[in-house]
Protein backbone atom coordinates (compact mmCIF):
# COMPACT_ATOMS: atom_id res chain seq x y z
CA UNK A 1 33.68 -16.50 90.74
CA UNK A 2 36.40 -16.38 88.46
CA UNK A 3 38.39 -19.64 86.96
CA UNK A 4 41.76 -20.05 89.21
CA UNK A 5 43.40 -22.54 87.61
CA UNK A 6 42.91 -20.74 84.17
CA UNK A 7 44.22 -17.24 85.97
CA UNK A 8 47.23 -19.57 87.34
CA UNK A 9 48.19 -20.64 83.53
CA UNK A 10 47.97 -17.10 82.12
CA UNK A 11 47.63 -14.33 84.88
CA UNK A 12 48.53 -11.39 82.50
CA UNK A 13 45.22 -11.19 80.42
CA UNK A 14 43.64 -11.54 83.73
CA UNK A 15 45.28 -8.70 85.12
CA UNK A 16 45.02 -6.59 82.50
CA UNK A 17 41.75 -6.78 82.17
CA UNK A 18 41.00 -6.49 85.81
CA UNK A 19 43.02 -3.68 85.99
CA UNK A 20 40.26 -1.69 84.17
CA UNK A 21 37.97 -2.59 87.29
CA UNK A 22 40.35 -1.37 89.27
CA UNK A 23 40.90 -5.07 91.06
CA UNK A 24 44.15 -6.06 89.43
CA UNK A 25 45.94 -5.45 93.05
CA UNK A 26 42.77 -7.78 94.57
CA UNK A 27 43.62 -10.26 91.87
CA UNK A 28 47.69 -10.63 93.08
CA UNK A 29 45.93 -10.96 96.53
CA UNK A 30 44.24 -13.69 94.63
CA UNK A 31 47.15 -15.53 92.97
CA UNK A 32 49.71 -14.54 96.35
CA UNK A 33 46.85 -16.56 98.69
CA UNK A 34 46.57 -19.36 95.66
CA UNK A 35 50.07 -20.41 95.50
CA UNK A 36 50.17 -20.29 99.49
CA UNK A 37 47.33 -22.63 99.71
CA UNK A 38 48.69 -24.63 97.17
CA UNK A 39 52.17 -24.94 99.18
CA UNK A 40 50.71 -25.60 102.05
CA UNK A 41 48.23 -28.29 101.01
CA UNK A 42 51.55 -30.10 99.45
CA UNK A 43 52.99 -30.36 102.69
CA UNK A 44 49.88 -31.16 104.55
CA UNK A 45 49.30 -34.38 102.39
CA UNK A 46 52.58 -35.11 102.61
CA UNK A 47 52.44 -35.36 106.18
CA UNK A 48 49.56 -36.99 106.28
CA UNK A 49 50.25 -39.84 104.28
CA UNK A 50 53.57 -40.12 105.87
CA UNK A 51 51.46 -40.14 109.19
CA UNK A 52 49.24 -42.82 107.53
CA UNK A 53 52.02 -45.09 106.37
CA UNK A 54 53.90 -44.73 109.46
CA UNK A 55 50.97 -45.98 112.13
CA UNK A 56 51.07 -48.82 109.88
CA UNK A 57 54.64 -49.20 110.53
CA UNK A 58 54.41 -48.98 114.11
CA UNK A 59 52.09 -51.48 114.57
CA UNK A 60 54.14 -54.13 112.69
CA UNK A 61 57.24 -52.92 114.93
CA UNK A 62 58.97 -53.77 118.01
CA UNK A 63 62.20 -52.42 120.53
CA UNK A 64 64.44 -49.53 118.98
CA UNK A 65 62.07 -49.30 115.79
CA UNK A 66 59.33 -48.75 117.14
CA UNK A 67 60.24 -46.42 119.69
CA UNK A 68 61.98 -44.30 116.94
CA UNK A 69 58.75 -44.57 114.47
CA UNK A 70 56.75 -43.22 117.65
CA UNK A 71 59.20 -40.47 117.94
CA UNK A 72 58.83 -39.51 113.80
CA UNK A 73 55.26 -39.47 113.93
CA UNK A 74 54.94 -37.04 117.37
CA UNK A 75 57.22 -34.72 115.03
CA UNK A 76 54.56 -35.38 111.88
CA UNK A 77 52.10 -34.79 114.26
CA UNK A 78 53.27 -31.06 116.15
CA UNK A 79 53.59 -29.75 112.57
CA UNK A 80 50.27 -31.21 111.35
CA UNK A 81 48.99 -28.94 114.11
CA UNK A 82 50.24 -26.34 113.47
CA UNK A 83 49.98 -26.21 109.42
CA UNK A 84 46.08 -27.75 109.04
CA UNK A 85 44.78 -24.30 111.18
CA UNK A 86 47.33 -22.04 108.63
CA UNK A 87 45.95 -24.01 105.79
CA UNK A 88 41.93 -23.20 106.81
CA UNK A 89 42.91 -19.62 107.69
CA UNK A 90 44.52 -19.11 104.19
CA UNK A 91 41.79 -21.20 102.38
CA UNK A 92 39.13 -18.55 104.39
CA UNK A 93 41.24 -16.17 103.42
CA UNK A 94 41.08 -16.83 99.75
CA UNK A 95 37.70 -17.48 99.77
CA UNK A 96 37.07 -14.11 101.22
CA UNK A 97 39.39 -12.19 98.02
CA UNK A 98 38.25 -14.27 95.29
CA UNK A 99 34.60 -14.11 96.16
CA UNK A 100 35.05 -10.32 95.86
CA UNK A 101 36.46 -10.07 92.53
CA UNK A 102 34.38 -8.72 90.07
CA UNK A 103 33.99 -10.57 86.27
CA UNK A 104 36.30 -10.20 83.33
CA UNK A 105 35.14 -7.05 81.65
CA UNK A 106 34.04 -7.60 77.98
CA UNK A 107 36.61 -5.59 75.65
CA UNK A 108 33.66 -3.60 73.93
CA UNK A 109 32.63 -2.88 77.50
CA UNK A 110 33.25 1.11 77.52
CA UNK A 111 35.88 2.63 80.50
CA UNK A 112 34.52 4.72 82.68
CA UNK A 113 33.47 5.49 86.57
CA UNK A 114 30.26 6.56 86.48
CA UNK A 115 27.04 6.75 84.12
CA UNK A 116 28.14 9.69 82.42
CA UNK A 117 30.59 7.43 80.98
CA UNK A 118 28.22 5.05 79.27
CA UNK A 119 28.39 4.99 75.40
CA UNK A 120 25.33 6.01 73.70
CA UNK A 121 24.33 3.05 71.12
CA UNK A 122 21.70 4.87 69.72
CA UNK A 123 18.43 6.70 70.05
CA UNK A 124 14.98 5.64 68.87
CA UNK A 125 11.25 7.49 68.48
CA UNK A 126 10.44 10.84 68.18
CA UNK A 127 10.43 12.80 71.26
CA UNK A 128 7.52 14.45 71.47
CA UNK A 129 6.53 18.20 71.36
CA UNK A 130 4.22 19.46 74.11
CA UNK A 131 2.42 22.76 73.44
CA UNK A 132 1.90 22.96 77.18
CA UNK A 133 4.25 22.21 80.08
CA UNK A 134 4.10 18.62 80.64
CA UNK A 135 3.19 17.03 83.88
CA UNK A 136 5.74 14.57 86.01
CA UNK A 137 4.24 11.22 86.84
CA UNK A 138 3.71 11.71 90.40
CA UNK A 139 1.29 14.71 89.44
CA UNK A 140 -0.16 13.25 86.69
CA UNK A 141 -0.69 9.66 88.61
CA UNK A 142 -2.34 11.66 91.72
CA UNK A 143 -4.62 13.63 89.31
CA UNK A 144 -5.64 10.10 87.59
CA UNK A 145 -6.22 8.23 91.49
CA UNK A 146 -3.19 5.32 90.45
CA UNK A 147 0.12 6.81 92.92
CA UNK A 148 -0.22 7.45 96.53
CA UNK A 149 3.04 8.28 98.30
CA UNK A 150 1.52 10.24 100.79
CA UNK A 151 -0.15 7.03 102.21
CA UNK A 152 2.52 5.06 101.40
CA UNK A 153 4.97 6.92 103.54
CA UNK A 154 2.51 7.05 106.07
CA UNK A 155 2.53 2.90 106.19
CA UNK A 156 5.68 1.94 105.29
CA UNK A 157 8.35 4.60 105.43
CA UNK A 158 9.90 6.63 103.07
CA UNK A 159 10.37 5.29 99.04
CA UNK A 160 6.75 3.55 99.69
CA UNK A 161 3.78 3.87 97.50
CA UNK A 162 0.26 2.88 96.67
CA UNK A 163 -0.32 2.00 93.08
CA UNK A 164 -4.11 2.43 92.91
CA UNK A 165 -7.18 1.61 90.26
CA UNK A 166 -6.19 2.07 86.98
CA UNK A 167 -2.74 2.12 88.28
CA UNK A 168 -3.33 -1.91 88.95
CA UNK A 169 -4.73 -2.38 86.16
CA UNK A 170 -2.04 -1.24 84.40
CA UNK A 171 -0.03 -3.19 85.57
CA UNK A 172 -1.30 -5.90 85.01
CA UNK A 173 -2.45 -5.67 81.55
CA UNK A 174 1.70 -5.51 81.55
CA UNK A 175 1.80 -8.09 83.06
CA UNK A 176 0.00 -10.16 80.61
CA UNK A 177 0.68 -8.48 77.39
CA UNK A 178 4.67 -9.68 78.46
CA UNK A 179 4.10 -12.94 79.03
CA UNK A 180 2.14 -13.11 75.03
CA UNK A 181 4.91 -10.89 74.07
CA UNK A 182 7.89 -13.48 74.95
CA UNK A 183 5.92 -16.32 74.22
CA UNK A 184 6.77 -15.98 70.77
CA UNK A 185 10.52 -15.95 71.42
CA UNK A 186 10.23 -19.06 73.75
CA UNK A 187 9.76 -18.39 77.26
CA UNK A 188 8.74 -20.21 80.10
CA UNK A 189 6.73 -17.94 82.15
CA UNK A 190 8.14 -18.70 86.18
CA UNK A 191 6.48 -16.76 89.28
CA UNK A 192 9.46 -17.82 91.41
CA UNK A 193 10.29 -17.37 95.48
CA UNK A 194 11.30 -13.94 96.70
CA UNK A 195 12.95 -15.05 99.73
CA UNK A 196 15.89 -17.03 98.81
CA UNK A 197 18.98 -18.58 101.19
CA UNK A 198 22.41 -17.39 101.55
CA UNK A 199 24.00 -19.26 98.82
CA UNK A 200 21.43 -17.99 96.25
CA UNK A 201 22.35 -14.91 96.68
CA UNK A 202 26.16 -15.53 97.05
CA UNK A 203 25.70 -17.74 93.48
CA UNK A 204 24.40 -14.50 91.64
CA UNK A 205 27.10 -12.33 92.81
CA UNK A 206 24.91 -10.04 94.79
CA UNK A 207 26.67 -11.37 98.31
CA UNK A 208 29.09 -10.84 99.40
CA UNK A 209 29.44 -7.41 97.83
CA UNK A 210 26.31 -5.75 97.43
CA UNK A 211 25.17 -6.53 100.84
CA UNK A 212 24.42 -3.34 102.19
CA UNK A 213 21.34 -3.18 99.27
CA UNK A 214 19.58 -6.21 100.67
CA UNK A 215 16.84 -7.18 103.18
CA UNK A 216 17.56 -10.18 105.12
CA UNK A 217 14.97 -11.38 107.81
CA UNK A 218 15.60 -11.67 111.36
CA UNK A 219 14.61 -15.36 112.24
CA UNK A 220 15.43 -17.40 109.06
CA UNK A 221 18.18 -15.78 107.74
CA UNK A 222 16.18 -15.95 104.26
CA UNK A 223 17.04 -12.66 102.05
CA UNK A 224 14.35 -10.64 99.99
CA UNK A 225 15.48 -10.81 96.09
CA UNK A 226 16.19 -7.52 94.80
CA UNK A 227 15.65 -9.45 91.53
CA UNK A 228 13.91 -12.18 89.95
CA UNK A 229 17.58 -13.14 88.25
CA UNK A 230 18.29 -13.99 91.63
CA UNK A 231 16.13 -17.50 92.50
CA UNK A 232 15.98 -18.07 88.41
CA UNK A 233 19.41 -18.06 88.16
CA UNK A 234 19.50 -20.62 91.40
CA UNK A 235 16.55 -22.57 89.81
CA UNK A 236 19.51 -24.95 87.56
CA UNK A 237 22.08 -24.60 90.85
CA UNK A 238 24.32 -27.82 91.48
CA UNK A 239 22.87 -29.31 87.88
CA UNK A 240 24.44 -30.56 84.65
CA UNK A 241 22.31 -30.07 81.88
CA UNK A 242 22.47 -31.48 78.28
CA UNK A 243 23.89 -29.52 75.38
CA UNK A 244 20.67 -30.47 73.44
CA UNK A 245 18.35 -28.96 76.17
CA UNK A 246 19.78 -25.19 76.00
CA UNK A 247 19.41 -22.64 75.53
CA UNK A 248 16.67 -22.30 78.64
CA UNK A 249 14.74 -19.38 78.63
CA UNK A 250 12.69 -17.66 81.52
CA UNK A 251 10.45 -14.98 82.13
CA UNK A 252 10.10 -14.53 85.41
CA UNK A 253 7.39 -12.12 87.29
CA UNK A 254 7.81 -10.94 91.21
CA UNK A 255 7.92 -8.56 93.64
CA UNK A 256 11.48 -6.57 94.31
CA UNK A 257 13.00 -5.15 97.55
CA UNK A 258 15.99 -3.12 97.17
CA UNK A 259 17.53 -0.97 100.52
CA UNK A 260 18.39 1.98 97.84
CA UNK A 261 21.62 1.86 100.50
CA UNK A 262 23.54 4.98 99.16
CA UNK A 263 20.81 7.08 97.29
CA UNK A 264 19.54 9.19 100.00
CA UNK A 265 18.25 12.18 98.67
CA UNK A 266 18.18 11.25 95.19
CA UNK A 267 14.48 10.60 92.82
CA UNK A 268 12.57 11.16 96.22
CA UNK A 269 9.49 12.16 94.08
CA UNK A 270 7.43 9.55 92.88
CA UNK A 271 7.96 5.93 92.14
CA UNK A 272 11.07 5.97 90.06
CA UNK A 273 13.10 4.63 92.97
CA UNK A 274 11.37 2.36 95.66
CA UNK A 275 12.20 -0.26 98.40
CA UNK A 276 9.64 -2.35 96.77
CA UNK A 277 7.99 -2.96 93.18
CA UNK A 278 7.23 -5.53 90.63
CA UNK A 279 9.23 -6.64 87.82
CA UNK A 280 9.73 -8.79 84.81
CA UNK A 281 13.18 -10.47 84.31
CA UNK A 282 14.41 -12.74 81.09
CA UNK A 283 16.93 -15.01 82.05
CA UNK A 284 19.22 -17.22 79.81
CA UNK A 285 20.97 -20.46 80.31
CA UNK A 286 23.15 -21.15 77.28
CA UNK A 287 26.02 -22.59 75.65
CA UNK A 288 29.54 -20.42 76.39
CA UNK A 289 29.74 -20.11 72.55
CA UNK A 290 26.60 -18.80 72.41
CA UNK A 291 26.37 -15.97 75.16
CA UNK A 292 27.49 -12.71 72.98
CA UNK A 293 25.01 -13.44 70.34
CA UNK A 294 21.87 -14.57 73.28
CA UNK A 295 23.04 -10.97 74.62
CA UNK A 296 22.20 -8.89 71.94
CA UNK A 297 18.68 -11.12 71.05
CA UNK A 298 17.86 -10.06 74.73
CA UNK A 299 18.64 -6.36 73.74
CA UNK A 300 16.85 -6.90 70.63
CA UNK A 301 13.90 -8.31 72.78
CA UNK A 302 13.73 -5.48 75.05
CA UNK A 303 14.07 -2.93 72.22
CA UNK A 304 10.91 -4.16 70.47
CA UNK A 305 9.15 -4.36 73.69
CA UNK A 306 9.49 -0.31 74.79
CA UNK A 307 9.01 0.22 70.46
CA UNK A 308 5.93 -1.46 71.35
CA UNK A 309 4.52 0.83 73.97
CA UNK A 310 5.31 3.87 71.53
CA UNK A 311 8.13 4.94 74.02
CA UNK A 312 11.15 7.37 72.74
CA UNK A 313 14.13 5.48 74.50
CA UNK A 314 17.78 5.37 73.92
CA UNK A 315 20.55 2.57 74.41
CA UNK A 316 23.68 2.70 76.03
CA UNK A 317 26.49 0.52 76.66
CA UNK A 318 27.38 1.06 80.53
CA UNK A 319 30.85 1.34 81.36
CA UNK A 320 33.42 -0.75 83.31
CA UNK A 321 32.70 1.59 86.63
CA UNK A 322 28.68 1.32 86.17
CA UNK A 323 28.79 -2.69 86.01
CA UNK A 324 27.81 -4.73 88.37
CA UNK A 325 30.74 -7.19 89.73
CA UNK A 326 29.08 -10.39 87.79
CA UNK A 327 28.48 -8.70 84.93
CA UNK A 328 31.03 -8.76 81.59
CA UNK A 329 28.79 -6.44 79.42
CA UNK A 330 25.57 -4.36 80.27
CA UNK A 331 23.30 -2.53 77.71
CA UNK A 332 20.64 0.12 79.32
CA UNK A 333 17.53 0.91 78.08
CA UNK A 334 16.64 4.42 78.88
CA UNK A 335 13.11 6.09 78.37
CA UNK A 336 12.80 9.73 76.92
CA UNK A 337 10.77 11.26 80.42
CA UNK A 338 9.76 14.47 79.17
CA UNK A 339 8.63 16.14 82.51
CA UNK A 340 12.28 15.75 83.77
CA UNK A 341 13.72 16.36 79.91
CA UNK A 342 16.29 13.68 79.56
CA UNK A 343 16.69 10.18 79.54
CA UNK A 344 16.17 7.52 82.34
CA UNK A 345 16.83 3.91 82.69
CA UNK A 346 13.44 1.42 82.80
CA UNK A 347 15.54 -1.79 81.43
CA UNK A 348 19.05 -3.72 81.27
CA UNK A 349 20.46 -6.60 80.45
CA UNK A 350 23.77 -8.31 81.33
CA UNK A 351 26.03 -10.83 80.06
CA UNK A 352 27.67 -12.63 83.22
CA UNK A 353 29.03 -15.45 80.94
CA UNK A 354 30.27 -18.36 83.42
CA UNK A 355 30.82 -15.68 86.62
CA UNK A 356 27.47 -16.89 88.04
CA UNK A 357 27.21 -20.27 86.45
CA UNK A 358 30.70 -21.02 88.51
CA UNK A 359 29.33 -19.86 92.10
CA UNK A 360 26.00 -21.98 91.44
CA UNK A 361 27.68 -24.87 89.95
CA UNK A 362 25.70 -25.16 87.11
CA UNK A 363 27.13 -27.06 84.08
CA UNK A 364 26.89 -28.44 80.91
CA UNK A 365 28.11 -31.76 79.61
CA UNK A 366 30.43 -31.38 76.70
CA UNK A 367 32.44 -33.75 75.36
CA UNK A 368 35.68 -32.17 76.90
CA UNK A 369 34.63 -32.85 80.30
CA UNK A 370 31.66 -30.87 82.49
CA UNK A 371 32.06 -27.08 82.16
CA UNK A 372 29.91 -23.86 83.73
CA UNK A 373 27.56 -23.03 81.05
CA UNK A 374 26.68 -18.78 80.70
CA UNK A 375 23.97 -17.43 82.10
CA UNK A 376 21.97 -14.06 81.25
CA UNK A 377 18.98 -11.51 82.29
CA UNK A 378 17.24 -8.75 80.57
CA UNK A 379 14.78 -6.84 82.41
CA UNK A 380 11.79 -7.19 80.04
CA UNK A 381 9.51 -4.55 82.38
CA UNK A 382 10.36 -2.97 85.65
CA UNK A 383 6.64 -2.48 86.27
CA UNK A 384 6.73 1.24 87.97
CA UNK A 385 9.54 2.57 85.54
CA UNK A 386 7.17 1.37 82.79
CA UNK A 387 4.32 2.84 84.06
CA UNK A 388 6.02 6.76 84.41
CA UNK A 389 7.26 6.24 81.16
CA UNK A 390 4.07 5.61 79.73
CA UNK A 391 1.87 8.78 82.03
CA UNK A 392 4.44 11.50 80.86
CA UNK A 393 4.73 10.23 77.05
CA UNK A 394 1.01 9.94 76.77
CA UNK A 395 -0.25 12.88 78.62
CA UNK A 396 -2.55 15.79 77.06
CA UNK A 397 -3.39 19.45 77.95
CA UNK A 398 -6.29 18.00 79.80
CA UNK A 399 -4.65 15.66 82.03
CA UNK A 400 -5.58 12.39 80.51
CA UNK A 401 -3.40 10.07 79.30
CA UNK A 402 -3.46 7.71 75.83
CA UNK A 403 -2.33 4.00 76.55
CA UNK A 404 -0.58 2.28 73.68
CA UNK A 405 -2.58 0.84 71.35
CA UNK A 406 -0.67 -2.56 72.31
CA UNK A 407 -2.41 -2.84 75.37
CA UNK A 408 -5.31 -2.02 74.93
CA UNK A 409 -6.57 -5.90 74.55
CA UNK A 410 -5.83 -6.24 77.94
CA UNK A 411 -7.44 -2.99 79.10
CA UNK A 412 -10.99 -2.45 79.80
CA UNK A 413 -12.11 -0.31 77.45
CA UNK A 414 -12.29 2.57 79.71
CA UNK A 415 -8.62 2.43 80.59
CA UNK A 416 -7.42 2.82 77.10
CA UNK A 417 -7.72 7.08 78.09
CA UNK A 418 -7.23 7.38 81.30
CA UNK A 419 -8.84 10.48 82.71
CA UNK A 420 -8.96 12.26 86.21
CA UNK A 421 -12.25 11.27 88.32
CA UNK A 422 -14.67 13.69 88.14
């Protein structure tokens, strides 16, 4: 949710830099609604306290007074009723436009409509050279017993799979080679819910707009988080914290369930794209000062994490029509996938600066007053992404694959080669 009263003061940064969202016609929506609401809530006061003083009146009154008092207030009274219903139907209204409007882009944010737009940062690790024809991850995870689609499918639907043996393992050994990882940059480890309420989800930005992605269930109109930023982000909702206890820093491990609303027909094979996997988030409560320089650490985080699994990857800063509405700035992380022979996203991370923080009404006490603090993620590991990146990176003529050496002290021994069953 954007900052009204700060649009109302100065509208024409605003605009302008809504205008490379393409919303600067939903923001004078905005503003036209605002200033309607405004005009109307003058009056209504108005009339109410005029009501208020004149009952008063009336009831210290007598003869001719009185009767004309009685007459003023019916008349204060008709237009109440007809202004207080105008005044919740613009209100709703508003609500409705401004809870649509995307954030502020950042001005290093790139233009652009789609992901061929996006900026490459740079590229890092050696792509490797195959002397044979590599495998894709689907055939290579078949061969080694971890991915079954075919019973997936067969249980659940479509974009459903069975991650099996060393598959599970694999994951995790992730798992727990993250949560060492981020220890050492400070944080808390959270398994948080997966079903969250309405105003969760409306807090992060993901309702009312990106609806059509979600699961909601039938009796307890409880949604299924697409993302663990969803219930971390709500875990400070309605609180004011203390300067001196940010930044707070989460790691937070779950299950995912996206719709994929939109993508029929597109990375059927495999597990790239699922209804449901696992995945761990970083997520960042910090000072508004502080949020450009807590969004690169959480790049630099990321970047050390995929250097660590020996994975060729490139970064790229996604452009204004590839951002999500909350977000101000988004870096990708994509892997080099050498069965497909380009580059794929496994990880992001997003600045959202006070967008969420606002919705959630989470603050911090300054000594201006209480103001939204900014708030964060980085996708440390989406666990399936991970796992394709490592099979076709690690894969030899004879169908095994070679697990990063990182790992391997949470591997059984047997696991650091994985090879087909005999």
């Amino acid at each position: 949710m954007l900052d009204l009263k700060a649009i109302r003061e100065d509208p024409e940064p605003y605009r302008h830099a809504l205008a490379r969202r393409g919303a600067a016609e939903a923001l004078d929506r905005v503003l036209l609604l605002d200033e309607e609401r405004r005009s109307l809530t003058v009056r209504v006061e108005a009339l109410r306290a005029e009501q208020n003083r004149g009952s008063k009146e009336v009831a210290q009154a007598s003869g001719e007074d009185k009767r004309e008092l009685i007459a003023k207030l019916r008349e204060v009274s008709a237009e109440l009723k007809t202004l207080e219903p105008e005044l919740a139907r613009v209100e709703e209204e508003l609500q409705h436009h401004a809870s649509r409007l995307p954030n502020v882009p950042d001005p290093t944010a790139p233009d652009g409509r789609t992901e061929e737009d996006n900026v490459v940062v740079k590229e890092v690790g050696e792509k490797r050279g195959f002397d044979f024809q590599p495998l894709d991850h689907l055939a290579l995870g078949e061969a080694l017993g971890m991915i079954d689609t075919d019973r997936g499918v067969r249980t659940s639907g479509a974009r459903f799979a069975y991650l099996m043996g060393p598959a599970a393992r694999l994951q995790f050994a992730l798992v727990r080679y993250a949560f060492d990882f981020t220890d050492a940059y400070g944080y808390t480890p959270v398994v948080p819910p997966v079903l969250v309420r309405e105003e969760a989800m409306f807090g992060t930005g993901f309702l009312p707009t990106d609806e059509a992605q979600i699961y909601l269930t039938r009796d307890d109109d409880l949604y299924l988080v697409g993302t663990s930023e969803v219930p971390l982000a709500a875990l400070h909702m309605g609180e004011i914290l203390e300067p001196a206890d940010l930044p707070q820093r989460y790691l937070g491990y779950s299950t995912c369930f996206r719709r994929e609303a939109g993508t029929y027909g597109k990375d059927t094979r495999g597990i790239f794209r699922v209804h449901q996997f696992d995945k761990l988030e970083m997520f960042s409560f910090v000072l508004p000062s502080e949020s450009g320089a807590e969004h690169e650490r959480l790049l630099a985080i990321e970047e050390a994490w995929v250097q660590s699994l020996e994975i060729p990857y490139r970064v790229v800063n996604v452009c204004i029509g590839d951002l999500g509405g909350p977000a101000a700035k988004k870096y990708d992380i994509e892997a080099w996938l050498p069965a497909q022979g380009k580059y794929r996203e496994i990880t992001s991370t997003s600045n959202t600066t006070d967008f969420q923080a606002r919705r959630l009404d989470c603050r911090v006490r300054l000594p201006e007053g209480n103001r939204p603090l900014h708030t964060l993620n980085g996708t440390l590991s989406a666990i399936g992404r991970t796992i394709i990146a490592l099979l076709e990176n690690g894969q030899r003529s004879d169908g095994s694959v070679v697990l990063p050496s990182a790992l391997h002290p949470y591997l059984a021994e047997r696991d650091h080669v994985l090879t087909p069953p005999r």
